[in-house]
PDB file of N, CA and C in Angstrom:
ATOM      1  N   UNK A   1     149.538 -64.150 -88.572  1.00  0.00           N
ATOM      2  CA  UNK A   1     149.518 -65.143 -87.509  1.00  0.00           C
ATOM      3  C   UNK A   1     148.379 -64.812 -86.554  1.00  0.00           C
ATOM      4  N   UNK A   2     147.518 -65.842 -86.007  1.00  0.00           N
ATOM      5  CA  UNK A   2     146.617 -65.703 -85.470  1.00  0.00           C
ATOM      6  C   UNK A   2     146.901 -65.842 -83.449  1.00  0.00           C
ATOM      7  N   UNK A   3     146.432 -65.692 -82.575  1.00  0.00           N
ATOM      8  CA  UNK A   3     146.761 -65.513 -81.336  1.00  0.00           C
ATOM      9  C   UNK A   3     146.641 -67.118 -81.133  1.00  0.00           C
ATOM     10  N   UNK A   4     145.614 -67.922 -81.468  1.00  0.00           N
ATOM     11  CA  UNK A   4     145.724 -69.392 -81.662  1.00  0.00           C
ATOM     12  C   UNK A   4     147.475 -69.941 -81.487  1.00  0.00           C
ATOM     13  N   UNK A   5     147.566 -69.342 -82.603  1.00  0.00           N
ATOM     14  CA  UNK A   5     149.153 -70.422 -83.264  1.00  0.00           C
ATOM     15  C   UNK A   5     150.200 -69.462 -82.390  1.00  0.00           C
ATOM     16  N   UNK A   6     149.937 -68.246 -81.731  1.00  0.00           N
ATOM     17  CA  UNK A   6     151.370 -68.047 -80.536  1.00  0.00           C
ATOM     18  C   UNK A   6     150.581 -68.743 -79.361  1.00  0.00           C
ATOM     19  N   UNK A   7     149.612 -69.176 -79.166  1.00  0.00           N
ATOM     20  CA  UNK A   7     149.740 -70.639 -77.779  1.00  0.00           C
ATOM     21  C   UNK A   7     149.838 -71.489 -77.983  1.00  0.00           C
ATOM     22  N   UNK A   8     149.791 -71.841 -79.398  1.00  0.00           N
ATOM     23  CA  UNK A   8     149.992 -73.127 -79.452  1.00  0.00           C
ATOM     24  C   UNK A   8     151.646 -73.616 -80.054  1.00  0.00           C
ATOM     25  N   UNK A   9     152.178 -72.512 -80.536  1.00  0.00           N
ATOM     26  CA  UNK A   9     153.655 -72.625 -80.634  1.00  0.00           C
ATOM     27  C   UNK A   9     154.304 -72.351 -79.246  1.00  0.00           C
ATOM     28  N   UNK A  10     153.445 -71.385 -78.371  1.00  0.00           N
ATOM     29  CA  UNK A  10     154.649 -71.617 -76.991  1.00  0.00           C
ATOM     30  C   UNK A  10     154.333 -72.577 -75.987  1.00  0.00           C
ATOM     31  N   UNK A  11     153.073 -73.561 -75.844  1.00  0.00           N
ATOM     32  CA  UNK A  11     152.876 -74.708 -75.347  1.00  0.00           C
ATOM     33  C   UNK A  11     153.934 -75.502 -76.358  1.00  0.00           C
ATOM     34  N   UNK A  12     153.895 -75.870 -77.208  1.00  0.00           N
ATOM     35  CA  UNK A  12     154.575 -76.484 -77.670  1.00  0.00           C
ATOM     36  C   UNK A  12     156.071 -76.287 -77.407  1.00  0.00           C
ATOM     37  N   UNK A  13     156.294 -75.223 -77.539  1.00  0.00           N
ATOM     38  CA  UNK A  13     158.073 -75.022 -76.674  1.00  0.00           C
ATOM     39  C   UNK A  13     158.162 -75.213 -75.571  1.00  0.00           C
ATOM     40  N   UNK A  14     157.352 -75.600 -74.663  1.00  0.00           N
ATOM     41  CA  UNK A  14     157.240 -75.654 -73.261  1.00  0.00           C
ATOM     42  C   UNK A  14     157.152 -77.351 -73.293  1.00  0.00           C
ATOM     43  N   UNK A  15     156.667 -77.989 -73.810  1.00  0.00           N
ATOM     44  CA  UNK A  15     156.634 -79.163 -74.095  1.00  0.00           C
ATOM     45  C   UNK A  15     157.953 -79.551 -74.589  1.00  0.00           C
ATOM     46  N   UNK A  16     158.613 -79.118 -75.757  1.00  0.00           N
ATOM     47  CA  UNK A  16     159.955 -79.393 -75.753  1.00  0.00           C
ATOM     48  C   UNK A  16     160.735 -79.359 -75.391  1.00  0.00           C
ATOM     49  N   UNK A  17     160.475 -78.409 -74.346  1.00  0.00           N
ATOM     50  CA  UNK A  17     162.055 -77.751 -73.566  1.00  0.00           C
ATOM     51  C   UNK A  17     161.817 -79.053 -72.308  1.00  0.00           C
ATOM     52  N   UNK A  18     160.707 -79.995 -72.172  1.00  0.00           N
ATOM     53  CA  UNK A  18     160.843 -80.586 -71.072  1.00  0.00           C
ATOM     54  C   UNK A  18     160.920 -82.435 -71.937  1.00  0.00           C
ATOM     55  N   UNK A  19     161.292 -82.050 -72.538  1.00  0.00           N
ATOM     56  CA  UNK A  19     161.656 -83.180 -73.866  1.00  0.00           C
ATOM     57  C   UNK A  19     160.536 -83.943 -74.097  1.00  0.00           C
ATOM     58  N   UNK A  20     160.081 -83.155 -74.719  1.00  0.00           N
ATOM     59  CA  UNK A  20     158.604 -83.828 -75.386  1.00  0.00           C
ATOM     60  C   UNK A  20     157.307 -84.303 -74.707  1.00  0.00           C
ATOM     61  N   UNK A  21     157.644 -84.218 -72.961  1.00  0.00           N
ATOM     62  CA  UNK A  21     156.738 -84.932 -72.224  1.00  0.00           C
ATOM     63  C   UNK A  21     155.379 -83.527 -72.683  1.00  0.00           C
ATOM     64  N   UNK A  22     154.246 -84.517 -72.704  1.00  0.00           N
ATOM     65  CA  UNK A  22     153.114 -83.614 -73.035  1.00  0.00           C
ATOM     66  C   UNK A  22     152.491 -82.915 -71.886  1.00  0.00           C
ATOM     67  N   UNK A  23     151.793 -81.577 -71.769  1.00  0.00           N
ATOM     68  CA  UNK A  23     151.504 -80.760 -71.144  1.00  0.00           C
ATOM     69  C   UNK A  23     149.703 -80.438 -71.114  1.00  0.00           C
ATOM     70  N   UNK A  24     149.095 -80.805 -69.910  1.00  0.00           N
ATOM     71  CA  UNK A  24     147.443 -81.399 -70.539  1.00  0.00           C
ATOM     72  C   UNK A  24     147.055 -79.571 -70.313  1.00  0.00           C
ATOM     73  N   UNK A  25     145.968 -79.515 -71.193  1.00  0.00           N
ATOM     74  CA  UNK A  25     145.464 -78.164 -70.474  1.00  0.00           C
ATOM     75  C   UNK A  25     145.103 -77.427 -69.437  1.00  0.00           C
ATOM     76  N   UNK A  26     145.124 -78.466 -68.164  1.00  0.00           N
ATOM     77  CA  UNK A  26     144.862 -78.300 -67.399  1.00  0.00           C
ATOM     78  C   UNK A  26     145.633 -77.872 -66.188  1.00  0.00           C
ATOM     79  N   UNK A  27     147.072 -78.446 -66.420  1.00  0.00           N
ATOM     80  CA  UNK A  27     148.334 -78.331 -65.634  1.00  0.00           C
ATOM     81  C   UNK A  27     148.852 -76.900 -66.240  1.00  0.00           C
ATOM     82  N   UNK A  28     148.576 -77.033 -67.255  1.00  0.00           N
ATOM     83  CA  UNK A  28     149.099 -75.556 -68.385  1.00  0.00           C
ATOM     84  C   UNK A  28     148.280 -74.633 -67.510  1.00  0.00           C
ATOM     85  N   UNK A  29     146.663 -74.485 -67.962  1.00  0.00           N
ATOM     86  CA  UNK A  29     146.332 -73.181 -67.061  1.00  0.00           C
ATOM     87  C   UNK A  29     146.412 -73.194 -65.470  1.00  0.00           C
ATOM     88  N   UNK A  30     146.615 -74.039 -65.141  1.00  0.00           N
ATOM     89  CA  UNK A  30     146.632 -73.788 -63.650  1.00  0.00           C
ATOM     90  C   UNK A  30     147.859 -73.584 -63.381  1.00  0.00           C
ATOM     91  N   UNK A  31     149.088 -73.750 -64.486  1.00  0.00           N
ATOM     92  CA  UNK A  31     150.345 -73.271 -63.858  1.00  0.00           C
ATOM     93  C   UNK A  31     150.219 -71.394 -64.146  1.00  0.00           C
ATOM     94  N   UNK A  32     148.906 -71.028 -65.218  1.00  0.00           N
ATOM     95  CA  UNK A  32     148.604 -70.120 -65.249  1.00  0.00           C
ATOM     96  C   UNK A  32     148.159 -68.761 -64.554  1.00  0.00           C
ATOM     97  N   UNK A  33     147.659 -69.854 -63.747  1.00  0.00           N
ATOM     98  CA  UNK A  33     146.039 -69.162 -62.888  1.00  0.00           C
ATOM     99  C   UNK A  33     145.026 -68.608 -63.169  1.00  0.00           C
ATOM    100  N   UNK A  34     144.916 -69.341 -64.939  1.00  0.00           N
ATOM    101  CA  UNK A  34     143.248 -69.510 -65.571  1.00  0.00           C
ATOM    102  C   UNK A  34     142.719 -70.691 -64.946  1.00  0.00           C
ATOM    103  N   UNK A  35     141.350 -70.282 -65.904  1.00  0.00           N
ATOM    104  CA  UNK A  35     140.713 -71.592 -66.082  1.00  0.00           C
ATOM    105  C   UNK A  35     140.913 -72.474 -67.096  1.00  0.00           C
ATOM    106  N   UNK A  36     140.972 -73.861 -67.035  1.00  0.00           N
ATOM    107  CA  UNK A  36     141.563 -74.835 -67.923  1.00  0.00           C
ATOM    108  C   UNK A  36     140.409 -73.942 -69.618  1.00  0.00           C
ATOM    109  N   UNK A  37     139.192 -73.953 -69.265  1.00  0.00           N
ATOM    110  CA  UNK A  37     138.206 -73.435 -70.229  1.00  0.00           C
ATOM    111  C   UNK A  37     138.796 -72.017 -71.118  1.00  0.00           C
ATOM    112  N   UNK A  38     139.589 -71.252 -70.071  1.00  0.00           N
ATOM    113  CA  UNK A  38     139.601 -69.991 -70.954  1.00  0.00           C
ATOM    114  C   UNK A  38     141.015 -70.492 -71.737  1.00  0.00           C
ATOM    115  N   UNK A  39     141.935 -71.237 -71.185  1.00  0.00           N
ATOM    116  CA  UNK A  39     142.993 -71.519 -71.782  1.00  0.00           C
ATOM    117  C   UNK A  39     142.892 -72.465 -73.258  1.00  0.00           C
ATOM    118  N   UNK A  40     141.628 -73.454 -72.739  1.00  0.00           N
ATOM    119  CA  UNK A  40     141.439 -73.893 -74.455  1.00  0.00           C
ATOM    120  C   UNK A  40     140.914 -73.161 -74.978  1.00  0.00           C
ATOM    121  N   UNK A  41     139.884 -72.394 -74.934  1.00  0.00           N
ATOM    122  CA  UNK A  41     139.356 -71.333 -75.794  1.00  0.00           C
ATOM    123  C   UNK A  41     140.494 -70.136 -76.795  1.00  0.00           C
ATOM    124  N   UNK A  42     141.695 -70.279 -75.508  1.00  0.00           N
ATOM    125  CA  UNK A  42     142.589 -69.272 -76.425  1.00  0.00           C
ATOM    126  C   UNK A  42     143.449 -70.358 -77.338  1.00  0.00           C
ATOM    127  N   UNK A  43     143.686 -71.600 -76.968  1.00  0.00           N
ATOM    128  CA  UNK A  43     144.488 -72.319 -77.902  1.00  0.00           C
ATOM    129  C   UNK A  43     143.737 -72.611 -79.055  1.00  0.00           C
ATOM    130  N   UNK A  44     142.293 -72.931 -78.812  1.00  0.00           N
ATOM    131  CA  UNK A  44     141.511 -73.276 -80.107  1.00  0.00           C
ATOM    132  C   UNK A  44     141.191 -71.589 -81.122  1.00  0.00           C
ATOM    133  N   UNK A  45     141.337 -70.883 -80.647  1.00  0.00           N
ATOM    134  CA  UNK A  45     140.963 -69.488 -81.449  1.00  0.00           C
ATOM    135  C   UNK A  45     139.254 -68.998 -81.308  1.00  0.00           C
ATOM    136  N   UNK A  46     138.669 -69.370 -80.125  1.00  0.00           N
ATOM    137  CA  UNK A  46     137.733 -69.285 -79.443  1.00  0.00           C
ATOM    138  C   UNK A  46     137.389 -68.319 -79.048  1.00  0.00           C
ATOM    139  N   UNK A  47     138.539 -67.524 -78.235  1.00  0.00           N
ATOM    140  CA  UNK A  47     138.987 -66.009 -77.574  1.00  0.00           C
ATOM    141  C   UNK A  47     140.130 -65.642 -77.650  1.00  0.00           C
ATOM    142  N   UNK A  48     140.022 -64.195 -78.080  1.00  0.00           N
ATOM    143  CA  UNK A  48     141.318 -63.958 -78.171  1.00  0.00           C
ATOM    144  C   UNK A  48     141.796 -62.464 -77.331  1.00  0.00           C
ATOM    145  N   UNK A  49     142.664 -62.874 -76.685  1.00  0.00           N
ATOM    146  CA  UNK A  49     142.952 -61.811 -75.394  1.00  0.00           C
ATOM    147  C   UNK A  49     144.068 -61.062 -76.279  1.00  0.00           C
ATOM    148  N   UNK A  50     143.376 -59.769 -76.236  1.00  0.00           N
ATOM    149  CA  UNK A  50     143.627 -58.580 -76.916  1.00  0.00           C
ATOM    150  C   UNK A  50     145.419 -58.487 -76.774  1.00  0.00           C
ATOM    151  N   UNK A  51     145.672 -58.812 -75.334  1.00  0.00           N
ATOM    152  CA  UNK A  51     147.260 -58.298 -74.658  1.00  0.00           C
ATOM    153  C   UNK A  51     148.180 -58.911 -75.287  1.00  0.00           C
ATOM    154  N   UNK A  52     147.758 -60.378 -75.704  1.00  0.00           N
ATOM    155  CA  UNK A  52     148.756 -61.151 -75.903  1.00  0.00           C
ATOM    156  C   UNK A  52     149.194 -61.422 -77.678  1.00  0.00           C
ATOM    157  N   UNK A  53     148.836 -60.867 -78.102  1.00  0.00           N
ATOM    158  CA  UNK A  53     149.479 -59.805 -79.672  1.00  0.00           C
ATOM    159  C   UNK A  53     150.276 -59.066 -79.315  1.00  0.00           C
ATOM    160  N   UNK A  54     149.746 -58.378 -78.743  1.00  0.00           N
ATOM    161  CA  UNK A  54     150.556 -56.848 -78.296  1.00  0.00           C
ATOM    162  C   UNK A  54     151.821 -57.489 -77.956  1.00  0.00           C
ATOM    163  N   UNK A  55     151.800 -58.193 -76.776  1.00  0.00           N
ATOM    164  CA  UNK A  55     153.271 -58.235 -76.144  1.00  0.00           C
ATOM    165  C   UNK A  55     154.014 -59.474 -76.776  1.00  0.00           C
ATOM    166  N   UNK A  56     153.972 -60.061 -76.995  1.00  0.00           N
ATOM    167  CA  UNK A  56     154.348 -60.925 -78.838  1.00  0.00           C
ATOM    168  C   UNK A  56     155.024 -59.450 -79.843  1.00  0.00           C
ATOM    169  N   UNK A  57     154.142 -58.615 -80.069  1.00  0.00           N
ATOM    170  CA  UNK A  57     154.453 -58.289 -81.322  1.00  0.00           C
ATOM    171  C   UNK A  57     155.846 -57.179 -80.450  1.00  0.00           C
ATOM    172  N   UNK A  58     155.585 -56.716 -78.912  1.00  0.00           N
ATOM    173  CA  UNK A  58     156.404 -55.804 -78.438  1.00  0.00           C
ATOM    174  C   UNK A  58     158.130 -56.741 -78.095  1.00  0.00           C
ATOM    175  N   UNK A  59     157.822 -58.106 -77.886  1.00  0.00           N
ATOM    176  CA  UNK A  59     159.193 -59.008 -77.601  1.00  0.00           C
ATOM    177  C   UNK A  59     159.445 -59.526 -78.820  1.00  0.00           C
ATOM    178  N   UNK A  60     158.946 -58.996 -80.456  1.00  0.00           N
ATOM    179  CA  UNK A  60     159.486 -59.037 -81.554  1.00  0.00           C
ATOM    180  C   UNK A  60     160.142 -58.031 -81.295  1.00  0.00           C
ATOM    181  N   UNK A  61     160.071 -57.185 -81.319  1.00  0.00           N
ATOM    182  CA  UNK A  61     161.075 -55.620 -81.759  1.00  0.00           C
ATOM    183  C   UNK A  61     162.028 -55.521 -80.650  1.00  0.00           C
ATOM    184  N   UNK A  62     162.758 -56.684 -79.914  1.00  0.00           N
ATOM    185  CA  UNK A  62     163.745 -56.609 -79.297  1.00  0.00           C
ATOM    186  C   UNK A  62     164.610 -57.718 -79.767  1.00  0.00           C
ATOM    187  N   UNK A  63     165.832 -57.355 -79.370  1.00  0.00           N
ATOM    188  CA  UNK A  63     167.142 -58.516 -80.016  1.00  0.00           C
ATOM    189  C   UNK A  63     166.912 -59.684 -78.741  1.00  0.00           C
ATOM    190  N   UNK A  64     167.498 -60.830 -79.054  1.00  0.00           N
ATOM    191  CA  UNK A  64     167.069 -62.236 -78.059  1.00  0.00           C
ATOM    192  C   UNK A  64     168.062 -61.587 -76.453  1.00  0.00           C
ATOM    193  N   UNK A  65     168.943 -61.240 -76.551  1.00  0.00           N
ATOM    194  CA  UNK A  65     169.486 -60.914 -75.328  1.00  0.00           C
ATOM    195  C   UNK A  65     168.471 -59.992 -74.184  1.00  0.00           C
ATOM    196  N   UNK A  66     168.107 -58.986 -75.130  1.00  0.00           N
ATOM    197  CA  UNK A  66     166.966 -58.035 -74.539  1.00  0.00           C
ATOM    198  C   UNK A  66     165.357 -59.023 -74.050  1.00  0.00           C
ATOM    199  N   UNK A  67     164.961 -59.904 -75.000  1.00  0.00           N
ATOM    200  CA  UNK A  67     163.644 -60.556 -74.593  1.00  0.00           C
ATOM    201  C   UNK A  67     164.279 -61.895 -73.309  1.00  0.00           C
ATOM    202  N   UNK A  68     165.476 -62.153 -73.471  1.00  0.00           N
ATOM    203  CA  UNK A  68     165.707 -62.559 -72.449  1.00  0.00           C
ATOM    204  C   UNK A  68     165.404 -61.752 -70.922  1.00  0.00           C
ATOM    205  N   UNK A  69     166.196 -60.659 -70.992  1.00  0.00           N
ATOM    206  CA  UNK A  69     166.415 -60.084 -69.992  1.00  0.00           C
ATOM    207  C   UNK A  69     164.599 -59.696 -69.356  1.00  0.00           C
ATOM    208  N   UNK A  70     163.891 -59.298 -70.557  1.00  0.00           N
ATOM    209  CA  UNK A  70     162.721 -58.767 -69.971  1.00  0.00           C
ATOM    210  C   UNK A  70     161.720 -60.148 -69.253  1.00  0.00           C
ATOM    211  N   UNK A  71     161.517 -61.012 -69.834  1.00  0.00           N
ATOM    212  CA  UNK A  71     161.025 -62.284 -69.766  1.00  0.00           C
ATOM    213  C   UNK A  71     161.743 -62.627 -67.919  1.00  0.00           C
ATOM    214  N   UNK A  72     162.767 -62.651 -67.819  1.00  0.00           N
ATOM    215  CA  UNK A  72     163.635 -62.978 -66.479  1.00  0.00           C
ATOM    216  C   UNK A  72     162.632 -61.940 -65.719  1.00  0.00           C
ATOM    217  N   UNK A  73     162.416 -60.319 -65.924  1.00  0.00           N
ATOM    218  CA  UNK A  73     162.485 -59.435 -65.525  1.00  0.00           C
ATOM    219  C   UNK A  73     160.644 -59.881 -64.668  1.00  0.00           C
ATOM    220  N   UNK A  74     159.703 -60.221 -65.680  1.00  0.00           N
ATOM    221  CA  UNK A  74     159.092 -60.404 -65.599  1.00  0.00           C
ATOM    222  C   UNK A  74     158.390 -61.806 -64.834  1.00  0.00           C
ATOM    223  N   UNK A  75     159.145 -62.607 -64.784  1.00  0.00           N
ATOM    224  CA  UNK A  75     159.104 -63.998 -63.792  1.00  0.00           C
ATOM    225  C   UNK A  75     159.725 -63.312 -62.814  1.00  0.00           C
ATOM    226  N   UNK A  76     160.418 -62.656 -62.557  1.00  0.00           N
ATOM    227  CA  UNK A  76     160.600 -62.190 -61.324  1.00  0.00           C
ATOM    228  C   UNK A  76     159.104 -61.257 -60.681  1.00  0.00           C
ATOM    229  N   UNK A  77     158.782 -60.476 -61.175  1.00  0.00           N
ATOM    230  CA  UNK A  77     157.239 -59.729 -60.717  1.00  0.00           C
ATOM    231  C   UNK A  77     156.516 -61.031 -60.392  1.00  0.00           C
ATOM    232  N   UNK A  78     156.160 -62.267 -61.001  1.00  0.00           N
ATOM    233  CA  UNK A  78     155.451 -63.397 -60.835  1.00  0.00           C
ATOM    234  C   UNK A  78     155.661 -63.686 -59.490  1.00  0.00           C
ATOM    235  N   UNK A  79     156.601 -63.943 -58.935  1.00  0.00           N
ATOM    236  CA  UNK A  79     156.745 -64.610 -57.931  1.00  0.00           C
ATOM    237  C   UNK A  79     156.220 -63.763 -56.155  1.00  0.00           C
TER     238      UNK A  79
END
């Protein structure tokens, strides 16, 4: 799997979870706090930010209760 297809499978869950309404790139990175540019670059496979394998491949090797908890854990630091 390429870093492409985990943004573009979790835009896409983000899009579903708000029932299908579409999500432009632009609202996406700025809910980010990229630039709309670096955010298509990572959806098209343009650039690929080293971290975001890593922590993909690190919230594989946990059970869903646990990537819950860390994910919560972590929107909490966001704010």
């Amino acid at each position: 799997m390429q870093i492409k297809d985990l943004f573009n499978i979790l835009h896409n869950s983000l899009e579903s979870q708000k029932n299908g309404a579409k999500i432009s790139l632009k609202d996406m990175a700025k809910s980010l706090g990229i630039s709309m540019r670096t955010y298509q670059d990572w959806k098209l496979g343009r650039a690929k930010p080293q971290a975001a394998a890593v922590v993909i491949k690190m919230l594989g090797q946990l059970d869903d209760e646990e990537i819950i908890r860390a994910v919560r854990k972590i929107n909490k630091l966001q704010d």
